[in-house]
N, C-alpha and C. Protein backbone atom coordinates (compact mmCIF):
# COMPACT_ATOMS: atom_id res chain seq x y z
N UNK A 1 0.85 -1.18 0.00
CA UNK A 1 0.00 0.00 0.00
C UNK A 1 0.88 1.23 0.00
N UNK A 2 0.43 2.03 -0.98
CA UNK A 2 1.27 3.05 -1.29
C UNK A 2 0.53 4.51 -0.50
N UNK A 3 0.84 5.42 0.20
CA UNK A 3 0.18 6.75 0.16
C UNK A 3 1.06 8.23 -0.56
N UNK A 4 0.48 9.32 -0.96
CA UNK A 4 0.67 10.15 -0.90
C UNK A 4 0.06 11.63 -0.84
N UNK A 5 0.37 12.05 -0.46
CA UNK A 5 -0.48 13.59 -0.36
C UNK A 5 -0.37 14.66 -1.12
N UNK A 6 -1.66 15.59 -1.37
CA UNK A 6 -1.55 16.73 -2.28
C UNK A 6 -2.24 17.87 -1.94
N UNK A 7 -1.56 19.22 -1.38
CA UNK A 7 -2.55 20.08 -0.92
C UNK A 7 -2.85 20.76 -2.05
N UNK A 8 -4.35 20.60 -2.03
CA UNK A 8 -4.96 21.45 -2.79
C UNK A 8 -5.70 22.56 -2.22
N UNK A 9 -6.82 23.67 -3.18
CA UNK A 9 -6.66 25.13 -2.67
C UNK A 9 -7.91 25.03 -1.64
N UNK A 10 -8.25 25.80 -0.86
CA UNK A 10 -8.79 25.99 0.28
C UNK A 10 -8.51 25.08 1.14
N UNK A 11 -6.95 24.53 1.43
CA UNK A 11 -6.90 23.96 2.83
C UNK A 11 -7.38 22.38 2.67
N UNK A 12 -7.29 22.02 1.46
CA UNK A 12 -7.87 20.58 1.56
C UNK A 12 -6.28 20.01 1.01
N UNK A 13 -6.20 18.53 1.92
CA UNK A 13 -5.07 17.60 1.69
C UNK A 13 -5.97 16.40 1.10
N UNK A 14 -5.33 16.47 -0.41
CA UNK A 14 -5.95 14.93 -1.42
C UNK A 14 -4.84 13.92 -0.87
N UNK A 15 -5.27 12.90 -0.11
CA UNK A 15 -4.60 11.73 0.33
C UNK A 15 -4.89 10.63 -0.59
N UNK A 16 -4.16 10.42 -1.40
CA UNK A 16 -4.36 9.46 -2.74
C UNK A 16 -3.37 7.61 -1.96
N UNK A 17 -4.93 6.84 -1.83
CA UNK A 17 -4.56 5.55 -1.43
C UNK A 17 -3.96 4.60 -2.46
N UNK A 18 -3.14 3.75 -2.45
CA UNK A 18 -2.63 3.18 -3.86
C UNK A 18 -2.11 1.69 -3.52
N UNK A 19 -3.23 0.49 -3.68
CA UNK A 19 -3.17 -0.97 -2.77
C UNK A 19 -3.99 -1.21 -2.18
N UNK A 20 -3.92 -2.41 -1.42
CA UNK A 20 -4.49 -2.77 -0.89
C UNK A 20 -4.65 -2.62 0.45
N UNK A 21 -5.86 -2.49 0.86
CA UNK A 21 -6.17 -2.18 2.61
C UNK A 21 -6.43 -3.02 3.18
N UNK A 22 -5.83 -3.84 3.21
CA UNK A 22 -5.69 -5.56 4.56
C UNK A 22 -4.96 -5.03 5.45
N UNK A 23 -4.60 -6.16 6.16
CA UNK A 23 -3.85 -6.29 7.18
C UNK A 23 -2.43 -4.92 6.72
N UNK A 24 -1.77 -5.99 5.84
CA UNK A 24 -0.53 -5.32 6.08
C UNK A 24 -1.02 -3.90 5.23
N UNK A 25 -1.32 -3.74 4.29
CA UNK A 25 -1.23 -2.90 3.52
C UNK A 25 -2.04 -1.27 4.71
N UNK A 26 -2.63 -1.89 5.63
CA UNK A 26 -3.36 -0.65 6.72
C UNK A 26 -2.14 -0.34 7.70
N UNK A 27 -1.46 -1.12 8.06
CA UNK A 27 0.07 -1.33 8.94
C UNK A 27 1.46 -0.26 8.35
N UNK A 28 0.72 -0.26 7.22
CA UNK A 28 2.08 0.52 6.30
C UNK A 28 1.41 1.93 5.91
N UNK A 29 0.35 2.43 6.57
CA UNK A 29 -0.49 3.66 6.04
C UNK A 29 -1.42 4.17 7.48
N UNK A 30 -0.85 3.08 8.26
CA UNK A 30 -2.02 4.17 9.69
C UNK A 30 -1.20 5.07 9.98
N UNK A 31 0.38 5.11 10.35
CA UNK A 31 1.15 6.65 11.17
C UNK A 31 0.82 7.53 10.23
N UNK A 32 1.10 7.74 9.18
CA UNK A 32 1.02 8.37 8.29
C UNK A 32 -0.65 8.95 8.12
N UNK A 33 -1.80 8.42 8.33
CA UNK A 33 -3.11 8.48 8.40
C UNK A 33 -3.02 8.82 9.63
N UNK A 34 -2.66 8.91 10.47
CA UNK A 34 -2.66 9.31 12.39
C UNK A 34 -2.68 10.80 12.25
N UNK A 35 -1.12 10.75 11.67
CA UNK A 35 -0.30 12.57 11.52
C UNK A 35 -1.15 13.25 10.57
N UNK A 36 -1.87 12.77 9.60
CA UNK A 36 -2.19 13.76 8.91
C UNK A 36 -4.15 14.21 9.27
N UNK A 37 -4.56 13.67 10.15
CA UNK A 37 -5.89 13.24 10.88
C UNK A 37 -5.48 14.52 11.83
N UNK A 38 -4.46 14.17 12.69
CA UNK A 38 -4.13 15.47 13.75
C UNK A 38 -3.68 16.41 13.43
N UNK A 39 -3.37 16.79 12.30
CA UNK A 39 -2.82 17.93 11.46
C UNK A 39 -3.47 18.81 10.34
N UNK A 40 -4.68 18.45 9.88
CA UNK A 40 -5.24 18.88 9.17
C UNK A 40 -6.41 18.30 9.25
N UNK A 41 -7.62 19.82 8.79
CA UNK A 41 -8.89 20.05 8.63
C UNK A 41 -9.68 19.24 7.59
N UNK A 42 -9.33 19.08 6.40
CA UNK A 42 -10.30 19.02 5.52
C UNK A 42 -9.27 17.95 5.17
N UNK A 43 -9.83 16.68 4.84
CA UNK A 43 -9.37 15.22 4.19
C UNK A 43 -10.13 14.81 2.52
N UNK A 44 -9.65 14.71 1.85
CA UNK A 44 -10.34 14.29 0.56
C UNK A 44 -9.76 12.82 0.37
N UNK A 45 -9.97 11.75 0.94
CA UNK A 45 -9.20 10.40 0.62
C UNK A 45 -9.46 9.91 -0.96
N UNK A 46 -8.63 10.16 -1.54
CA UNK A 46 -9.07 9.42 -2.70
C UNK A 46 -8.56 7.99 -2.90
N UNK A 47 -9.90 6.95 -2.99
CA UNK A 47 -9.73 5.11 -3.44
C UNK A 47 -9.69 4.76 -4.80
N UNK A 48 -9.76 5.78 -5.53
CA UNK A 48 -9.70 5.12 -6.84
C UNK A 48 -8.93 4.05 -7.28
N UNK A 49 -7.40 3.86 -6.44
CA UNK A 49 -6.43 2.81 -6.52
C UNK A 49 -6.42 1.68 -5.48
N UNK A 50 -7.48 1.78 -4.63
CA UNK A 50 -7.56 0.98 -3.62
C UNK A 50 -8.03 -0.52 -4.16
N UNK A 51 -7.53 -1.32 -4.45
CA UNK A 51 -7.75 -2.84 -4.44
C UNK A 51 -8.50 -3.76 -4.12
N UNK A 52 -8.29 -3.71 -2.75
CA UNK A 52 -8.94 -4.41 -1.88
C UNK A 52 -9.26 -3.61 -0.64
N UNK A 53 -10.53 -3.80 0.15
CA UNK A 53 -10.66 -3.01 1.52
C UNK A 53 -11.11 -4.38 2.20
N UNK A 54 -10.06 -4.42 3.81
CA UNK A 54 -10.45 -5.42 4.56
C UNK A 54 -11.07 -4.68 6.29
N UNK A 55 -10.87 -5.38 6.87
CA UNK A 55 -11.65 -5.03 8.08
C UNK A 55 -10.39 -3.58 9.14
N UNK A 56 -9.54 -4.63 8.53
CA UNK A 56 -8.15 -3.58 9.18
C UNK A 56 -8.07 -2.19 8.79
N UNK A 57 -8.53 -2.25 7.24
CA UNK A 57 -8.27 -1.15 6.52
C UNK A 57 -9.70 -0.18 6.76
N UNK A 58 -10.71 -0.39 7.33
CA UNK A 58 -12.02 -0.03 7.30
C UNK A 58 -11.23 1.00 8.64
N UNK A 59 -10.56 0.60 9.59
CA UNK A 59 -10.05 0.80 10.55
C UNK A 59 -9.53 2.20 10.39
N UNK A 60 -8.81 1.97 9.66
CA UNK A 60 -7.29 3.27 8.93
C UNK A 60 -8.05 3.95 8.14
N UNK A 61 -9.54 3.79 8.14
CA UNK A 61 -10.14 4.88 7.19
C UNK A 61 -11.07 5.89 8.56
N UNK A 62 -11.41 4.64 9.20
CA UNK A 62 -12.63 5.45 10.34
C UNK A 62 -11.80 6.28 11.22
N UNK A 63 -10.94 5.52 12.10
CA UNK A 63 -10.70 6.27 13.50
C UNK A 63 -9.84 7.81 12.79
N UNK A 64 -8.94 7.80 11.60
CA UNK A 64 -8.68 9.23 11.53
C UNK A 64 -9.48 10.27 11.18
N UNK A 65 -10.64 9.68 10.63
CA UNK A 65 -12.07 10.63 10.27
C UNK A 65 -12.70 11.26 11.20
N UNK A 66 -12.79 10.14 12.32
CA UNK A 66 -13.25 10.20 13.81
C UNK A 66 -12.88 11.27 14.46
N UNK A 67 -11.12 11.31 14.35
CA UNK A 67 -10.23 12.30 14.82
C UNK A 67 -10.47 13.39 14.15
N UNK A 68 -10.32 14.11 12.92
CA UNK A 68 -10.93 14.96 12.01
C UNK A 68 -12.07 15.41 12.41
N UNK A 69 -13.17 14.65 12.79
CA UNK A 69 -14.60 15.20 12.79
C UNK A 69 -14.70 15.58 14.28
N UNK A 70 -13.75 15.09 15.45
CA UNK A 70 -13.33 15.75 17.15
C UNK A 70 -13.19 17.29 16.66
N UNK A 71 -12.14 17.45 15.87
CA UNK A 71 -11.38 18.57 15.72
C UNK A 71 -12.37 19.71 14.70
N UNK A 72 -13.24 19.08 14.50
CA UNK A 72 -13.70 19.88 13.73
C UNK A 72 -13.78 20.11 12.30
N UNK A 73 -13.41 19.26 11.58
CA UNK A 73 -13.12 18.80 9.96
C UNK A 73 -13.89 18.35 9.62
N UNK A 74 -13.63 18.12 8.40
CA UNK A 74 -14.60 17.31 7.50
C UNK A 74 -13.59 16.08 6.55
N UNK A 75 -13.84 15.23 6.06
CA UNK A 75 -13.31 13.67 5.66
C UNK A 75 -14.35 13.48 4.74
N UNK A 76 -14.02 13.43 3.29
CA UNK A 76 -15.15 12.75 2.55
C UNK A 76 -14.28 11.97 1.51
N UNK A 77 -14.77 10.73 0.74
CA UNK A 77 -13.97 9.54 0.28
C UNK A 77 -14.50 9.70 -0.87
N UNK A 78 -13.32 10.21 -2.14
CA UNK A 78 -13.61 10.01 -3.14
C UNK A 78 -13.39 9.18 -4.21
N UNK A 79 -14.48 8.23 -5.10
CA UNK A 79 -14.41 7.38 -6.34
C UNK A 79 -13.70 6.09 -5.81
N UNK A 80 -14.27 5.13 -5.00
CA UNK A 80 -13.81 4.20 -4.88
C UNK A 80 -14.50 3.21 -5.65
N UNK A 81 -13.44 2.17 -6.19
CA UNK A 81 -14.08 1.25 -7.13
C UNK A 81 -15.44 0.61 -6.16
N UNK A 82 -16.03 -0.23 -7.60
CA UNK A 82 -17.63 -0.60 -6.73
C UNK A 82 -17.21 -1.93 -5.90
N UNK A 83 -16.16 -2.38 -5.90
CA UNK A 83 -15.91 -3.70 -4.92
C UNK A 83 -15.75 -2.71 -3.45
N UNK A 84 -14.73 -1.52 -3.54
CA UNK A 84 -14.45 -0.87 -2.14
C UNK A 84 -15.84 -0.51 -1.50
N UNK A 85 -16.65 0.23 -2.59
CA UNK A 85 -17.64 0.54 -2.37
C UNK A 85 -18.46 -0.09 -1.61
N UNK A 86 -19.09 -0.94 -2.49
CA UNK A 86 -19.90 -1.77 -1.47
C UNK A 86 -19.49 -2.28 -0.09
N UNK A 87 -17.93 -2.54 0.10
CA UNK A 87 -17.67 -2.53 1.76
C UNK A 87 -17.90 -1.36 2.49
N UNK A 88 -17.73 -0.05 1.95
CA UNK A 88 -18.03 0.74 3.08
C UNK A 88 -19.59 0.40 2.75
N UNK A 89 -20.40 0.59 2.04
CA UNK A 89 -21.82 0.86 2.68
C UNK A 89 -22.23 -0.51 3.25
N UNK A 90 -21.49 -1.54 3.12
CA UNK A 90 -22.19 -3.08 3.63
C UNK A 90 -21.94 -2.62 5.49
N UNK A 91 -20.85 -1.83 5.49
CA UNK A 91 -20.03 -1.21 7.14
C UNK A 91 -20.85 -0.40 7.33
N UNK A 92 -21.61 0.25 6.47
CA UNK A 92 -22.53 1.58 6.84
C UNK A 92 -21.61 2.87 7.27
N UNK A 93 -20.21 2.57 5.94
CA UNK A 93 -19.30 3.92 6.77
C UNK A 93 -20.03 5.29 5.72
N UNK A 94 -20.86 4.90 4.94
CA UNK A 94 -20.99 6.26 4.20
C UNK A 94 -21.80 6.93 4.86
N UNK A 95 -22.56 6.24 6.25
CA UNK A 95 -23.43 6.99 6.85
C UNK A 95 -22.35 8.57 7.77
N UNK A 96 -21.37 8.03 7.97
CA UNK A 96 -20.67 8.67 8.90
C UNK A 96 -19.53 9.71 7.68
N UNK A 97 -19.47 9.17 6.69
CA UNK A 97 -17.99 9.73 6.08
C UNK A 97 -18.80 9.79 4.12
N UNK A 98 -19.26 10.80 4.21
CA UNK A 98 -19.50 10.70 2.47
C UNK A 98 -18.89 9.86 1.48
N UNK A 99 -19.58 9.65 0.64
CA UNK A 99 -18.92 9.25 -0.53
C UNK A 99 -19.25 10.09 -1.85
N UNK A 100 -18.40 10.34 -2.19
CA UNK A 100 -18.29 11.14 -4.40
C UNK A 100 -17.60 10.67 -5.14
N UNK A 101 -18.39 10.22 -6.02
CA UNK A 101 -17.72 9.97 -7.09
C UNK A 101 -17.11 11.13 -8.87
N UNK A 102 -17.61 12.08 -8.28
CA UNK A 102 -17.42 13.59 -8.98
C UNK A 102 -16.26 14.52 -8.11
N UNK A 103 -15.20 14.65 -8.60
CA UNK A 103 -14.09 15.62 -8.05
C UNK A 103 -14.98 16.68 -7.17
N UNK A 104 -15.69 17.36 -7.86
CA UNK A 104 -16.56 18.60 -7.64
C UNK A 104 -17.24 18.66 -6.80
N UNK A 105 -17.94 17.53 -6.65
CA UNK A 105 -18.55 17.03 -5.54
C UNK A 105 -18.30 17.01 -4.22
N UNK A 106 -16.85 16.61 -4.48
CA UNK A 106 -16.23 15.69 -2.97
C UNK A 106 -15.26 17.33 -2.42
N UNK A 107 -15.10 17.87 -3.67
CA UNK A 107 -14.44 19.30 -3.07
C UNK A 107 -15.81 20.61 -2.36
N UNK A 108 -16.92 20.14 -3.18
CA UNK A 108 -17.94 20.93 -2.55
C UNK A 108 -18.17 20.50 -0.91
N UNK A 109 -18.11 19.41 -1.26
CA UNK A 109 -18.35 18.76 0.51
C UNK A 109 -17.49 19.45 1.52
N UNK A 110 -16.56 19.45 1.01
CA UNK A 110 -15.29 20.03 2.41
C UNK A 110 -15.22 21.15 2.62
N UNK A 111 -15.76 22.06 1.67
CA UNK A 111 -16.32 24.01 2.17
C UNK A 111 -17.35 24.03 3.30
C-alpha cells in the first residue's frame, strides 16, 4: 500500500490511497493516516487505486475521520471502485464519512 499527499486550494489535503487495505497494507499507512488526521482540517481520501478493503483497513479509514470530525473537519472519500464501495456501505461507513464519485462534488463537501 502506497500513500501520498496533495494540498490542494482551500486547505484541503488529497490523500491518494494506492493498494491494498488488509492487514498489512493498513500497517504501512495508519502513522502516516494518524499525523495527517491530527494535522489537518479538511481530508479528501481518494480510493480510486484501492484494491482491496479489509476489516483492518475499514479501521485506517474510520478512526482518523473520527479524529478529524473531534477537531472539527470534514473527511469525505472520493471514487472508490464498486468492490471498495460496497464494503463501506455493507459497514454503513458512508453513513458517517461521504462518498463522491465527482471531483466537484467531494471538493464541494469540504467548504
Amino acid at each position: 500500500m502506497k500513500i501520498t499527499t496533495e494540498e490542494l486550494e482551500g486547505g484541503i489535503t488529497k490523500v491518494v490511497l494506492d493498494g491494498r487495505l488488509d492487514i498489512e497494507g493498513a500497517a504501512a499507512v495508519d502513522l502516516k493516516m494518524n499525523v495527517l488526521a491530527g494535522s489537518k482540517m479538511l481530508l479528501l481520501l481518494d480510493l480510486q487505486k484501492v484494491t482491496f478493503l479489509g476489516s483492518m483497513g475499514l479501521r485506517t479509514i474510520v478512526v482518523p475521520a473520527q479524529t478529524v470530525h473531534r477537531r472539527g473537519g470534514k473527511v469525505v472519500l472520493f471514487a472508490p471502485t464498486a468492490m471498495v464501495e460496497n464494503v463501506l456501505k455493507s459497514s454503513y461507513i458512508n453513513n458517517i464519512i461521504p462518498i463522491h464519485h465527482e471531483l466537484s462534488a467531494a471538493l464541494a463537501a469540504l467548504k
